[in-house]
C-alpha atoms as a PDB file:
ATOM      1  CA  UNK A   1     -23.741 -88.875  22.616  1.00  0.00           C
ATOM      2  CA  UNK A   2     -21.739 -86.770  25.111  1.00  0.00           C
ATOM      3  CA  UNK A   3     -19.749 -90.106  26.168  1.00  0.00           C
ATOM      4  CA  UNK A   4     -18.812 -90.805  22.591  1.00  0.00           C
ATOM      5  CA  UNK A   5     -17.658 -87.200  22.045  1.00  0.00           C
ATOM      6  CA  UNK A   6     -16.125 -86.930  25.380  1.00  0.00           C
ATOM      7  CA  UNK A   7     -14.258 -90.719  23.973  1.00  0.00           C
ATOM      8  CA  UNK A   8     -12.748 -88.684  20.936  1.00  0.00           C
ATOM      9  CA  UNK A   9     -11.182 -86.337  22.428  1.00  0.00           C
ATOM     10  CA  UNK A  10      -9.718 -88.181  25.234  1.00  0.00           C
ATOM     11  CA  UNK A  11      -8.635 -90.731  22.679  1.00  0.00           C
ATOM     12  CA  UNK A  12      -6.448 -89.029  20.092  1.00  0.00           C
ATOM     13  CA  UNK A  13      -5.166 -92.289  18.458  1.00  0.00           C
ATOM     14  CA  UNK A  14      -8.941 -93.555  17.442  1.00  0.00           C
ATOM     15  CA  UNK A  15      -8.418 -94.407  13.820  1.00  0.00           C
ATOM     16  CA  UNK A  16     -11.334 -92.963  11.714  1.00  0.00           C
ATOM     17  CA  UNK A  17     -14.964 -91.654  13.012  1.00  0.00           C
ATOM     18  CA  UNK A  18     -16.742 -95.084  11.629  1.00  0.00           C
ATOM     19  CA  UNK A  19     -15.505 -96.288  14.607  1.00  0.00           C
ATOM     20  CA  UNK A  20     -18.329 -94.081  16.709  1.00  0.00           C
ATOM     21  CA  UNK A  21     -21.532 -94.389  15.687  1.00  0.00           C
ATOM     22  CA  UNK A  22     -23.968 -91.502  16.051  1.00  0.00           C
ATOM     23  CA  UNK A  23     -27.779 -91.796  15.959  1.00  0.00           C
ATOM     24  CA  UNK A  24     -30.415 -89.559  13.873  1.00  0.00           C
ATOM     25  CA  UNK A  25     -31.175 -88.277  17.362  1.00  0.00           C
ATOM     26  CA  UNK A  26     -27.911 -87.431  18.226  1.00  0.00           C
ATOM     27  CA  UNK A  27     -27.309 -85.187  15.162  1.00  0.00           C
ATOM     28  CA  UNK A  28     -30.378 -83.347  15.632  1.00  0.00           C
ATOM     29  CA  UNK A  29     -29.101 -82.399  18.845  1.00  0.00           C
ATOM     30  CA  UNK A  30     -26.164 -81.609  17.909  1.00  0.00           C
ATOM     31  CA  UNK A  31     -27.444 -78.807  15.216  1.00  0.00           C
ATOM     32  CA  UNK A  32     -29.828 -77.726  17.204  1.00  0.00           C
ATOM     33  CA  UNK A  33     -27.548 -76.620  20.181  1.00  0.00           C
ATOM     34  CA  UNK A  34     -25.261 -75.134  17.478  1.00  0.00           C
ATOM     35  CA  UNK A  35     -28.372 -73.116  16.364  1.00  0.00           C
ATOM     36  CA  UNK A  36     -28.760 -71.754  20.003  1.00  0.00           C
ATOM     37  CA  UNK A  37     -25.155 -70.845  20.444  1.00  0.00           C
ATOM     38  CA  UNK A  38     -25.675 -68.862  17.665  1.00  0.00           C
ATOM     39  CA  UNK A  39     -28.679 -67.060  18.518  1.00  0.00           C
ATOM     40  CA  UNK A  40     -27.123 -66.323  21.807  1.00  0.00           C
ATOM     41  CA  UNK A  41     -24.346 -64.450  20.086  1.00  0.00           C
ATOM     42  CA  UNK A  42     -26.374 -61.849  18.179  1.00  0.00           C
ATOM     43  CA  UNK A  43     -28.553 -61.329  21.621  1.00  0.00           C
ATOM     44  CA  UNK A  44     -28.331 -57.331  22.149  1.00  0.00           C
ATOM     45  CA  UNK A  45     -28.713 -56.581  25.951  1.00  0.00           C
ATOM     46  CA  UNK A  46     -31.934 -54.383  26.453  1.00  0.00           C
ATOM     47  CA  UNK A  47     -30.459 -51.045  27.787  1.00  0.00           C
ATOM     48  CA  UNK A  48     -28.688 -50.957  24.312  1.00  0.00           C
ATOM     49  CA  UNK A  49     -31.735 -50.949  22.956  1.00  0.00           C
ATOM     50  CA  UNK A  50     -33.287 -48.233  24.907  1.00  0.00           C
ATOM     51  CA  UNK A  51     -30.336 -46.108  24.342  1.00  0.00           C
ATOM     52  CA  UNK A  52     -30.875 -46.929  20.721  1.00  0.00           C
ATOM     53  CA  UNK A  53     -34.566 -46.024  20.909  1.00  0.00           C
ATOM     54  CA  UNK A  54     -33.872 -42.440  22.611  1.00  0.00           C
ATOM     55  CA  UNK A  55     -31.338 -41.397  20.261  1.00  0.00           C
ATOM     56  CA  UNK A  56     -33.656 -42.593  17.522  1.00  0.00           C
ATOM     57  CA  UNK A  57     -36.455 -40.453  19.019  1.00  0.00           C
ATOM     58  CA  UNK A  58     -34.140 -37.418  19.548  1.00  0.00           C
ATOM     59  CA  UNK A  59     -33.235 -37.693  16.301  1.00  0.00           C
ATOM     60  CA  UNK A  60     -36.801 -37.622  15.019  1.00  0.00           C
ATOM     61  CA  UNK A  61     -37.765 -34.637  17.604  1.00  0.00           C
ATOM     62  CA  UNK A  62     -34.907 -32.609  16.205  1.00  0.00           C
ATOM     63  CA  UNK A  63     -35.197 -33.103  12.330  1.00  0.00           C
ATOM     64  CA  UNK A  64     -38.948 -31.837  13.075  1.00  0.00           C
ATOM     65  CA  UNK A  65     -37.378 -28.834  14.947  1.00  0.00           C
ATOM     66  CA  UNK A  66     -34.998 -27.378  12.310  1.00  0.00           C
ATOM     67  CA  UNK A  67     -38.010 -28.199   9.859  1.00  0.00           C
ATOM     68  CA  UNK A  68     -40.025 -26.309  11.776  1.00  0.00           C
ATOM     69  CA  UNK A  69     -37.506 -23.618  12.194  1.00  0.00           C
ATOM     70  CA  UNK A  70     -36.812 -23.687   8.660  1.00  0.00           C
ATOM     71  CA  UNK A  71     -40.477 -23.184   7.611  1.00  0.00           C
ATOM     72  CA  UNK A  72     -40.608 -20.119  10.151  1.00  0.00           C
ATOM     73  CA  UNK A  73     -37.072 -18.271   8.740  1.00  0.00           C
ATOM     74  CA  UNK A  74     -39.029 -18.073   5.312  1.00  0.00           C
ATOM     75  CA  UNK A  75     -42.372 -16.481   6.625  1.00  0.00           C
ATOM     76  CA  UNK A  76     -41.921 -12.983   5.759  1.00  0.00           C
ATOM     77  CA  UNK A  77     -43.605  -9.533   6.153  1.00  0.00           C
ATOM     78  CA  UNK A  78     -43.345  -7.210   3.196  1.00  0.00           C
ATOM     79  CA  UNK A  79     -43.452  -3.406   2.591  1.00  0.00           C
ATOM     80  CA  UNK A  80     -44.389  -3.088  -0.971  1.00  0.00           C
ATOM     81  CA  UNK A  81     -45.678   0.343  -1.237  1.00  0.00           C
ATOM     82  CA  UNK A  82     -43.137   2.338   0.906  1.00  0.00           C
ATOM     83  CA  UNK A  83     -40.682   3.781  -0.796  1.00  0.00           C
ATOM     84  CA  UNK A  84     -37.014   4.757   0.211  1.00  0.00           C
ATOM     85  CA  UNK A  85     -37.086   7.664  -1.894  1.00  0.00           C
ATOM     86  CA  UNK A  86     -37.598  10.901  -0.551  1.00  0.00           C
ATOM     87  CA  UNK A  87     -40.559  12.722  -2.307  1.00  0.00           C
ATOM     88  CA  UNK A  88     -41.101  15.870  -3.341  1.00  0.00           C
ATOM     89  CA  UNK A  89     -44.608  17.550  -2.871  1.00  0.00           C
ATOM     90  CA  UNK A  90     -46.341  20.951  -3.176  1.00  0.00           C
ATOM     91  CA  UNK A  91     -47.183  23.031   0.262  1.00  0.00           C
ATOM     92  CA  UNK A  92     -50.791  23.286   1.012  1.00  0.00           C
ATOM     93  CA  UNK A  93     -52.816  24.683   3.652  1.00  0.00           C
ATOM     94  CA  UNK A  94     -53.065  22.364   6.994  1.00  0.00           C
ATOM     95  CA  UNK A  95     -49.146  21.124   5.765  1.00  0.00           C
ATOM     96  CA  UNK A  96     -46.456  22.974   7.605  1.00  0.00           C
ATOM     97  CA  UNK A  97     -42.504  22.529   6.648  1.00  0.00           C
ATOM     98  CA  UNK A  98     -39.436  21.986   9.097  1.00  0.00           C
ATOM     99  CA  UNK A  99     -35.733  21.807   9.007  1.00  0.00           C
ATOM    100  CA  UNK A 100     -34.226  18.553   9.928  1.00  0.00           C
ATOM    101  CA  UNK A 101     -30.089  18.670   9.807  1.00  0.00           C
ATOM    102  CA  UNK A 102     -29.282  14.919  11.524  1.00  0.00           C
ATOM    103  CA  UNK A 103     -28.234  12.007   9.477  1.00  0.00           C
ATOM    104  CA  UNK A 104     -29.946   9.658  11.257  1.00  0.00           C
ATOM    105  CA  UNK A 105     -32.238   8.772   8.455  1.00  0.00           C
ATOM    106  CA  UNK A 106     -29.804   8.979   5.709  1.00  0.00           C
ATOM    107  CA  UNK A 107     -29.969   6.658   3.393  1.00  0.00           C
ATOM    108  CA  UNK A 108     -26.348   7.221   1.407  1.00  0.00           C
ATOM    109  CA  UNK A 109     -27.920  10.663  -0.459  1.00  0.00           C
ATOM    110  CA  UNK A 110     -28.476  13.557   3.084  1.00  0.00           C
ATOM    111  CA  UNK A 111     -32.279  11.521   2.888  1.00  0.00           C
ATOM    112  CA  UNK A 112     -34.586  13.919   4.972  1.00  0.00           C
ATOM    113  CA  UNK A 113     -31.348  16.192   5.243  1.00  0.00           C
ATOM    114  CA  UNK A 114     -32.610  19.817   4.741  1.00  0.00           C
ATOM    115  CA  UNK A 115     -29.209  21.088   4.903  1.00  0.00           C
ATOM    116  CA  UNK A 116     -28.956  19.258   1.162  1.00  0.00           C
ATOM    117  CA  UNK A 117     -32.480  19.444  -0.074  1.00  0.00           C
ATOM    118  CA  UNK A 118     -35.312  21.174   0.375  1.00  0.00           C
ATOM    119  CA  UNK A 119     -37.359  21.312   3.430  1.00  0.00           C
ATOM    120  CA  UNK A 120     -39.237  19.179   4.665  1.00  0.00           C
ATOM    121  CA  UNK A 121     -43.141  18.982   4.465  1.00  0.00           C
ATOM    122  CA  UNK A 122     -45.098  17.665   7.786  1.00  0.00           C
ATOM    123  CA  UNK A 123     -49.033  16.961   7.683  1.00  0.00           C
ATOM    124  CA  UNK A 124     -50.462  17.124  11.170  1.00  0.00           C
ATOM    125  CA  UNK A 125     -53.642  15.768  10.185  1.00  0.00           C
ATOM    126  CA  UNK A 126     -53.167  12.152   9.056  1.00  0.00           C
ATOM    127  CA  UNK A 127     -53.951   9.550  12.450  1.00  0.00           C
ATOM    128  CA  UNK A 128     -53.957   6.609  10.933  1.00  0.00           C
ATOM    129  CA  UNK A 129     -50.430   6.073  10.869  1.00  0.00           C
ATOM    130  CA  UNK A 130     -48.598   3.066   8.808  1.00  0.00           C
ATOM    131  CA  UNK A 131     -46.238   0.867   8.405  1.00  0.00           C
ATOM    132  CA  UNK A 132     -43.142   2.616   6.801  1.00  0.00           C
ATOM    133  CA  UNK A 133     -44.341   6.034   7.494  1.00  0.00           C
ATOM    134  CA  UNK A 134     -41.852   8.483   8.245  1.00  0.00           C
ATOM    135  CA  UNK A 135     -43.068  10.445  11.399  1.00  0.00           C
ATOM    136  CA  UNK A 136     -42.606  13.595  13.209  1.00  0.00           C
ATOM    137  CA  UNK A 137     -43.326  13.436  16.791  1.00  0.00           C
ATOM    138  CA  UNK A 138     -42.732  14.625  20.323  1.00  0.00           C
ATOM    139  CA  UNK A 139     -39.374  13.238  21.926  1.00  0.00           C
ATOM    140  CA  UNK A 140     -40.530  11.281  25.641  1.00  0.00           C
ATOM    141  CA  UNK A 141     -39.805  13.139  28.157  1.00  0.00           C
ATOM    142  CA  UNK A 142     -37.633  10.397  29.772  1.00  0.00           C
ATOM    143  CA  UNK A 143     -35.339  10.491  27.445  1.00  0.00           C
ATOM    144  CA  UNK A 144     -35.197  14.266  27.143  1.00  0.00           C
ATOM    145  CA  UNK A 145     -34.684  14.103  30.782  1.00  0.00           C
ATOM    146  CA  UNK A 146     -31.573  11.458  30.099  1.00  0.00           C
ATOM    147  CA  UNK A 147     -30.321  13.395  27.969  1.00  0.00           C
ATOM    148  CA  UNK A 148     -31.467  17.186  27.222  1.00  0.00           C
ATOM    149  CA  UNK A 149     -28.730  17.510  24.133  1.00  0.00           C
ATOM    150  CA  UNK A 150     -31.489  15.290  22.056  1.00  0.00           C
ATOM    151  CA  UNK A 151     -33.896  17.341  19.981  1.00  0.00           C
ATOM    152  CA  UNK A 152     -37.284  17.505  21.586  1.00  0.00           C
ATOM    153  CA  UNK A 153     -38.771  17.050  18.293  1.00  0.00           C
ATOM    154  CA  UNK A 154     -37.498  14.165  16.226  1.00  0.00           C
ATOM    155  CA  UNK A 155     -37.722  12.019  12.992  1.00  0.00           C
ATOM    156  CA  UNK A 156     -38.161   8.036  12.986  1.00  0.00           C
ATOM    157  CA  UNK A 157     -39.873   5.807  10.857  1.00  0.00           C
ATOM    158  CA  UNK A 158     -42.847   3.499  11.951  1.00  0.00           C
ATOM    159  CA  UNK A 159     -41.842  -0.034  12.161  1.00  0.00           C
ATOM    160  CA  UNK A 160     -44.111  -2.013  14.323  1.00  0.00           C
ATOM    161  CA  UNK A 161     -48.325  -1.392  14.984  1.00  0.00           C
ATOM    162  CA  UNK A 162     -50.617  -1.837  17.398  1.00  0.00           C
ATOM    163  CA  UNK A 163     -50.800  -5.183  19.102  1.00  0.00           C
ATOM    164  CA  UNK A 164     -47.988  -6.492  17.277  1.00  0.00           C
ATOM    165  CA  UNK A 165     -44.641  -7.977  18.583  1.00  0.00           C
ATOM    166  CA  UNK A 166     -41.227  -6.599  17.578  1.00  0.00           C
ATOM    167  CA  UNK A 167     -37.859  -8.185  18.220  1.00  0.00           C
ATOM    168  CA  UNK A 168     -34.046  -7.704  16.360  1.00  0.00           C
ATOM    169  CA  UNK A 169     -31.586 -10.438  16.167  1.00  0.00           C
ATOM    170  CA  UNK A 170     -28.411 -10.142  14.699  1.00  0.00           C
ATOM    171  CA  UNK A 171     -29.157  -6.871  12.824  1.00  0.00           C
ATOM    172  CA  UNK A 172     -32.780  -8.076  11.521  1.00  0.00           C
ATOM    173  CA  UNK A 173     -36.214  -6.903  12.503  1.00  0.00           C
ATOM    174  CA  UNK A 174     -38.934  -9.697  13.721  1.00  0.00           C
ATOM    175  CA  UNK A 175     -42.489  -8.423  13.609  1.00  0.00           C
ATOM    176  CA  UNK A 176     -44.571 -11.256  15.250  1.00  0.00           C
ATOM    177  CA  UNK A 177     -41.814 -14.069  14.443  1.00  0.00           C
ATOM    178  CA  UNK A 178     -41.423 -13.190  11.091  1.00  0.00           C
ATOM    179  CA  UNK A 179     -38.775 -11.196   9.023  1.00  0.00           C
ATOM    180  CA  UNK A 180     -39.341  -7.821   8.005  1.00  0.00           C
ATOM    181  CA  UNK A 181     -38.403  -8.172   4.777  1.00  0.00           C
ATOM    182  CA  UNK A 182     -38.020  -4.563   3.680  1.00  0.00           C
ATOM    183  CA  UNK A 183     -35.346  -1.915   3.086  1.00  0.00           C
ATOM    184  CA  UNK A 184     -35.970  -0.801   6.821  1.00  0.00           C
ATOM    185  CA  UNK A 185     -36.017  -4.233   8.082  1.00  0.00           C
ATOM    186  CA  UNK A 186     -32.443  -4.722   8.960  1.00  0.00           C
ATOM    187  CA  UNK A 187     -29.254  -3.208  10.016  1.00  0.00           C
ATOM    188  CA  UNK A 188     -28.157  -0.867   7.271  1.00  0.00           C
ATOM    189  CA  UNK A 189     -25.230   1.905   6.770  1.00  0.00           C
ATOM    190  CA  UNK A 190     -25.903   4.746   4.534  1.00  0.00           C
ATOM    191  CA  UNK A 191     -28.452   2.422   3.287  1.00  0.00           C
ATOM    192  CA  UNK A 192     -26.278  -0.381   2.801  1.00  0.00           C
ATOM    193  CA  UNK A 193     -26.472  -4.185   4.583  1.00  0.00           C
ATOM    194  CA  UNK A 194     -23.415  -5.545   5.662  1.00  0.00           C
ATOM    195  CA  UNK A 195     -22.269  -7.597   2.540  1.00  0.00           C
ATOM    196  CA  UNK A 196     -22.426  -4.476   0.595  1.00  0.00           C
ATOM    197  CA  UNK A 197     -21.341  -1.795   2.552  1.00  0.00           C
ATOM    198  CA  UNK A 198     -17.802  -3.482   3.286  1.00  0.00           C
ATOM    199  CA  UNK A 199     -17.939  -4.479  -0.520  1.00  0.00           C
ATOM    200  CA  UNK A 200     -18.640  -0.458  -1.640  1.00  0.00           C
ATOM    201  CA  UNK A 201     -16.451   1.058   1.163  1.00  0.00           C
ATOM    202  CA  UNK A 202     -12.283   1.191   0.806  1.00  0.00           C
ATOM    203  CA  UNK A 203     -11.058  -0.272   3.820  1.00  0.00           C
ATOM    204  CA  UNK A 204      -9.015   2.595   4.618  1.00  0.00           C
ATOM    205  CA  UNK A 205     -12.312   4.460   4.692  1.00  0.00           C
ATOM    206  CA  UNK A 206     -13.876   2.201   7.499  1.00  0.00           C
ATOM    207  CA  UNK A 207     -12.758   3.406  11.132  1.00  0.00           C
ATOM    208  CA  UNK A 208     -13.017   0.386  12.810  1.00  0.00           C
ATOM    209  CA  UNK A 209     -13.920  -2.754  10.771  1.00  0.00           C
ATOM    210  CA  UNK A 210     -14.563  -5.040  14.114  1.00  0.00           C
ATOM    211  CA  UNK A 211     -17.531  -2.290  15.871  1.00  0.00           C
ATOM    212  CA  UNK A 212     -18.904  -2.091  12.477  1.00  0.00           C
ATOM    213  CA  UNK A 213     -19.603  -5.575  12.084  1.00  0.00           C
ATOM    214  CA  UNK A 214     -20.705  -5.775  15.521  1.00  0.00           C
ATOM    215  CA  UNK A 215     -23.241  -2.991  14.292  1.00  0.00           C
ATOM    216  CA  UNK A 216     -24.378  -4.716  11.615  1.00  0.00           C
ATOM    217  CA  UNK A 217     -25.114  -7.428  14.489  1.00  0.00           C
ATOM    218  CA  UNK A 218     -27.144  -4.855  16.400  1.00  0.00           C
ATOM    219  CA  UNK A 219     -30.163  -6.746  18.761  1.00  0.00           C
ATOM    220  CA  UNK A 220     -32.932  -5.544  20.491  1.00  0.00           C
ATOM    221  CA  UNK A 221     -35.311  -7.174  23.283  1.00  0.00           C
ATOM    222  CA  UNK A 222     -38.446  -8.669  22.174  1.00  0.00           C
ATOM    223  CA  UNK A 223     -41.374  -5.516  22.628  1.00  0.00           C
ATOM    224  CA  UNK A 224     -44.464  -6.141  22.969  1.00  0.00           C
ATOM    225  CA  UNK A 225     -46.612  -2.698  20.805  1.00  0.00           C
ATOM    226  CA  UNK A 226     -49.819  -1.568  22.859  1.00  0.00           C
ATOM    227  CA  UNK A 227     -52.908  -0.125  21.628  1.00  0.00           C
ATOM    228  CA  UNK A 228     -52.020   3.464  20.974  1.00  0.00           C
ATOM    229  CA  UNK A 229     -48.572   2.786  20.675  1.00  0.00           C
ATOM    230  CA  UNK A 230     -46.173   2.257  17.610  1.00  0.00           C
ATOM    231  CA  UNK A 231     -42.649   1.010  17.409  1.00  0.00           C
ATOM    232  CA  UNK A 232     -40.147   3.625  15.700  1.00  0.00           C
ATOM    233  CA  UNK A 233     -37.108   2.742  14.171  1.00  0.00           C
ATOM    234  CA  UNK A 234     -34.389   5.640  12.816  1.00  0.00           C
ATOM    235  CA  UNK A 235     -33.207   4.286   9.068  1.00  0.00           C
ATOM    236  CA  UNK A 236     -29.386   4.427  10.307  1.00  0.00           C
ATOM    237  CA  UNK A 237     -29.647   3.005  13.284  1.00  0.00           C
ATOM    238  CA  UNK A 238     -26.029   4.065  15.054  1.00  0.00           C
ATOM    239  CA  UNK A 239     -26.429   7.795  14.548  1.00  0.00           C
ATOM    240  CA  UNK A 240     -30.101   8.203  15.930  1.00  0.00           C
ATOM    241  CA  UNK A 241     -32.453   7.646  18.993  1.00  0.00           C
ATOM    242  CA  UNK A 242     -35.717   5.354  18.934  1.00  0.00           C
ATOM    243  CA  UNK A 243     -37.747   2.877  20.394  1.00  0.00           C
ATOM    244  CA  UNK A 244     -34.635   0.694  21.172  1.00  0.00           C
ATOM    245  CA  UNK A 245     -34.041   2.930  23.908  1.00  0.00           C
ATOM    246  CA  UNK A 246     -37.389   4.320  24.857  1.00  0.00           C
ATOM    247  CA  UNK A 247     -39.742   1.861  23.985  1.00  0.00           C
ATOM    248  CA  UNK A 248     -43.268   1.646  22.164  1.00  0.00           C
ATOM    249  CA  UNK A 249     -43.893   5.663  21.395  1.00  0.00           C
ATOM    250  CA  UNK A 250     -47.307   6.719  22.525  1.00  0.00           C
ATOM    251  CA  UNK A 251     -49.416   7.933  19.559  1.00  0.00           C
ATOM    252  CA  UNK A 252     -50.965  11.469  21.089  1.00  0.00           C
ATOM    253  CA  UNK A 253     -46.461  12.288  20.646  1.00  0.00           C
ATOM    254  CA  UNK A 254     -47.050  12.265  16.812  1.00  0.00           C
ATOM    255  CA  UNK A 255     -47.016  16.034  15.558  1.00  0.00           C
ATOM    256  CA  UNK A 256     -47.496  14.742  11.837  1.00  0.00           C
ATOM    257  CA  UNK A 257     -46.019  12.410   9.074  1.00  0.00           C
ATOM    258  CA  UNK A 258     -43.240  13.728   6.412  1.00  0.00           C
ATOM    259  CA  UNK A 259     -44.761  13.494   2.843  1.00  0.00           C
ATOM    260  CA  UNK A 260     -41.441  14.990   1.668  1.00  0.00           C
ATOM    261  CA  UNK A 261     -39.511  17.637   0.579  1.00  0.00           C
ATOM    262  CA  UNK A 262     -41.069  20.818  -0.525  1.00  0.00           C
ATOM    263  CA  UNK A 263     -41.676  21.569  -3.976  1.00  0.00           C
END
C-alpha cells in the first residue's frame, strides 16, 4: 500500500485513482493509523497533570479554609445582661462611695464621672466577679512603679475570666477565638465604633483623622487568664490604663465592684 501511495505522489500526471487499486486491508490500515495520529495529539504529558492535580488539591484545601474561617468569624460570645448604663442605687451598710474624675470609662455622657454625677457606690464584698462588671481594684505595683502619676486605685471593667484566652485584632476583642460581641467588645470612642463616630463627629472636630483610625485598629497580644486572675479592659480604651499593659490582674487587687451612682 505504501508503494502505491508513494507511486501517486511521485507521479503527478496519473489520470484518476481507478488506476490504483487499494485492498479492504489496506483501508483499514489506513484509518486506523489516522486514528492513532489522532490520539497522539490530545496526549497531555504527565507533569501537566500533576501540576493540574496540586492546584486542584490546593484549591480544595483552601475553599475548606475560608469555610472554616468563615464558620469561626460568626461564633460569638454575648453579654446580655450587662448594661452600659450607669445605675443609680441606695447606700447601705458594708457599701462605701468614691470619687472617680477620669474619662477613661466614658461612654459619650461623664459615665462613672463623679465630677458630673453622683458618686460612686463600691461593694467590697462581692468575690465572684463577672463578666462586664465594672471593678475597683488595687493598681500593680509595676506599673505604679512605671509610672507613679497613675492613680493607685483605679476603675476597669472585667473582660476576660479565669482560664480563658483573650486576644484584640484590629480594634475587636477575641475571648477563646470568638468575638465578643458586646458594647465593650471592641474599639469604641465616647462609646462610639468607628463607622459612627466619624459619621456623628464634624471633621473639624477630629484632631487627627489618620491616629484615630489607627485607634480604632488598636491590637493586643493573645493572653492567656490564670486561675485567680481576670482580664480588665477600660471602656475608652486611649485615655486609660489596663491589662493591655499590665497583664491578667490578680484577683486579691479587687477592693470591690461599682453598682453605681449613689442615690
Amino acid at each position: 500500500m505504501h508503494e502505491q501511495l508513494k507511486t501517486l505522489k511521485d507521479n503527478r500526471d496519473i489520470g484518476p485513482l481507478q488506476q490504483v487499486t487499494f485492498t479492504e486491508q489496506n483501508k483499514k490500515a489506513v484509518l486506523r493509523n489516522v486514528h492513532l495520529k489522532k490520539k497522539r495529539r490530545f496526549i497531555v504529558p504527565q507533569f501537566v497533570l500533576a501540576l493540574f492535580s496540586v492546584f486542584v488539591i490546593a484549591g480544595i484545601y483552601l475553599l475548606m479554609n475560608d469555610n472554616i474561617n468563615q464558620q469561626r468569624a460568626v461564633e460569638t460570645i454575648t453579654d446580655s445582661i450587662t448594661s452600659s448604663e450607669v445605675l443609680t442605687v441606695p447606700i447601705s451598710d458594708n457599701l462605701f462611695t468614691i470619687e472617680w474624675l477620669s474619662d477613661a470609662m466614658d461612654r459619650g455622657n461623664h459615665d462613672f464621672e463623679t465630677s458630673a454625677h453622683d458618686l460612686l457606690v463600691i461593694d467590697p464584698t462581692i468575690r465572684t466577679n463577672k463578666r462586664g462588671d465594672v471593678i475597683y481594684y488595687q493598681m500593680p505595683e509595676e506599673m505604679l512603679l512605671q509610672n507613679p502619676n497613675i492613680p493607685t486605685q483605679y476603675l476597669g471593667r472585667i473582660v476576660a475570666l479565669p482560664g480563658e484566652s483573650i486576644e484584640i485584632i484590629n480594634g475587636q476583642v477575641w475571648i477563646d477565638g470568638k468575638i465578643l460581641n458586646t458594647f465593650y467588645g471592641k474599639a469604641t470612642k465616647h462609646g462610639l465604633d468607628e463607622e459612627a463616630y466619624f459619621n456623628k463627629v464634624d471633621e473639624s472636630n477630629i484632631v487627627n483623622a489618620e491616629e484615630t483610625r489607627k485607634y480604632f485598629s488598636t491590637s493586643a497580644p493573645l493572653t492567656n487568664v490564670k486561675e485567680g486572675e481576670v482580664y480588665i479592659l477600660v471602656d475608652q480604651w486611649w485615655r486609660g490604663t489596663d491589662s493591655r499593659h499590665y497583664g491578667a490582674l490578680d484577683t486579691k487587687e479587687i477592693i470591690g465592684v461599682v453598682l453605681g451612682y449613689e442615690q
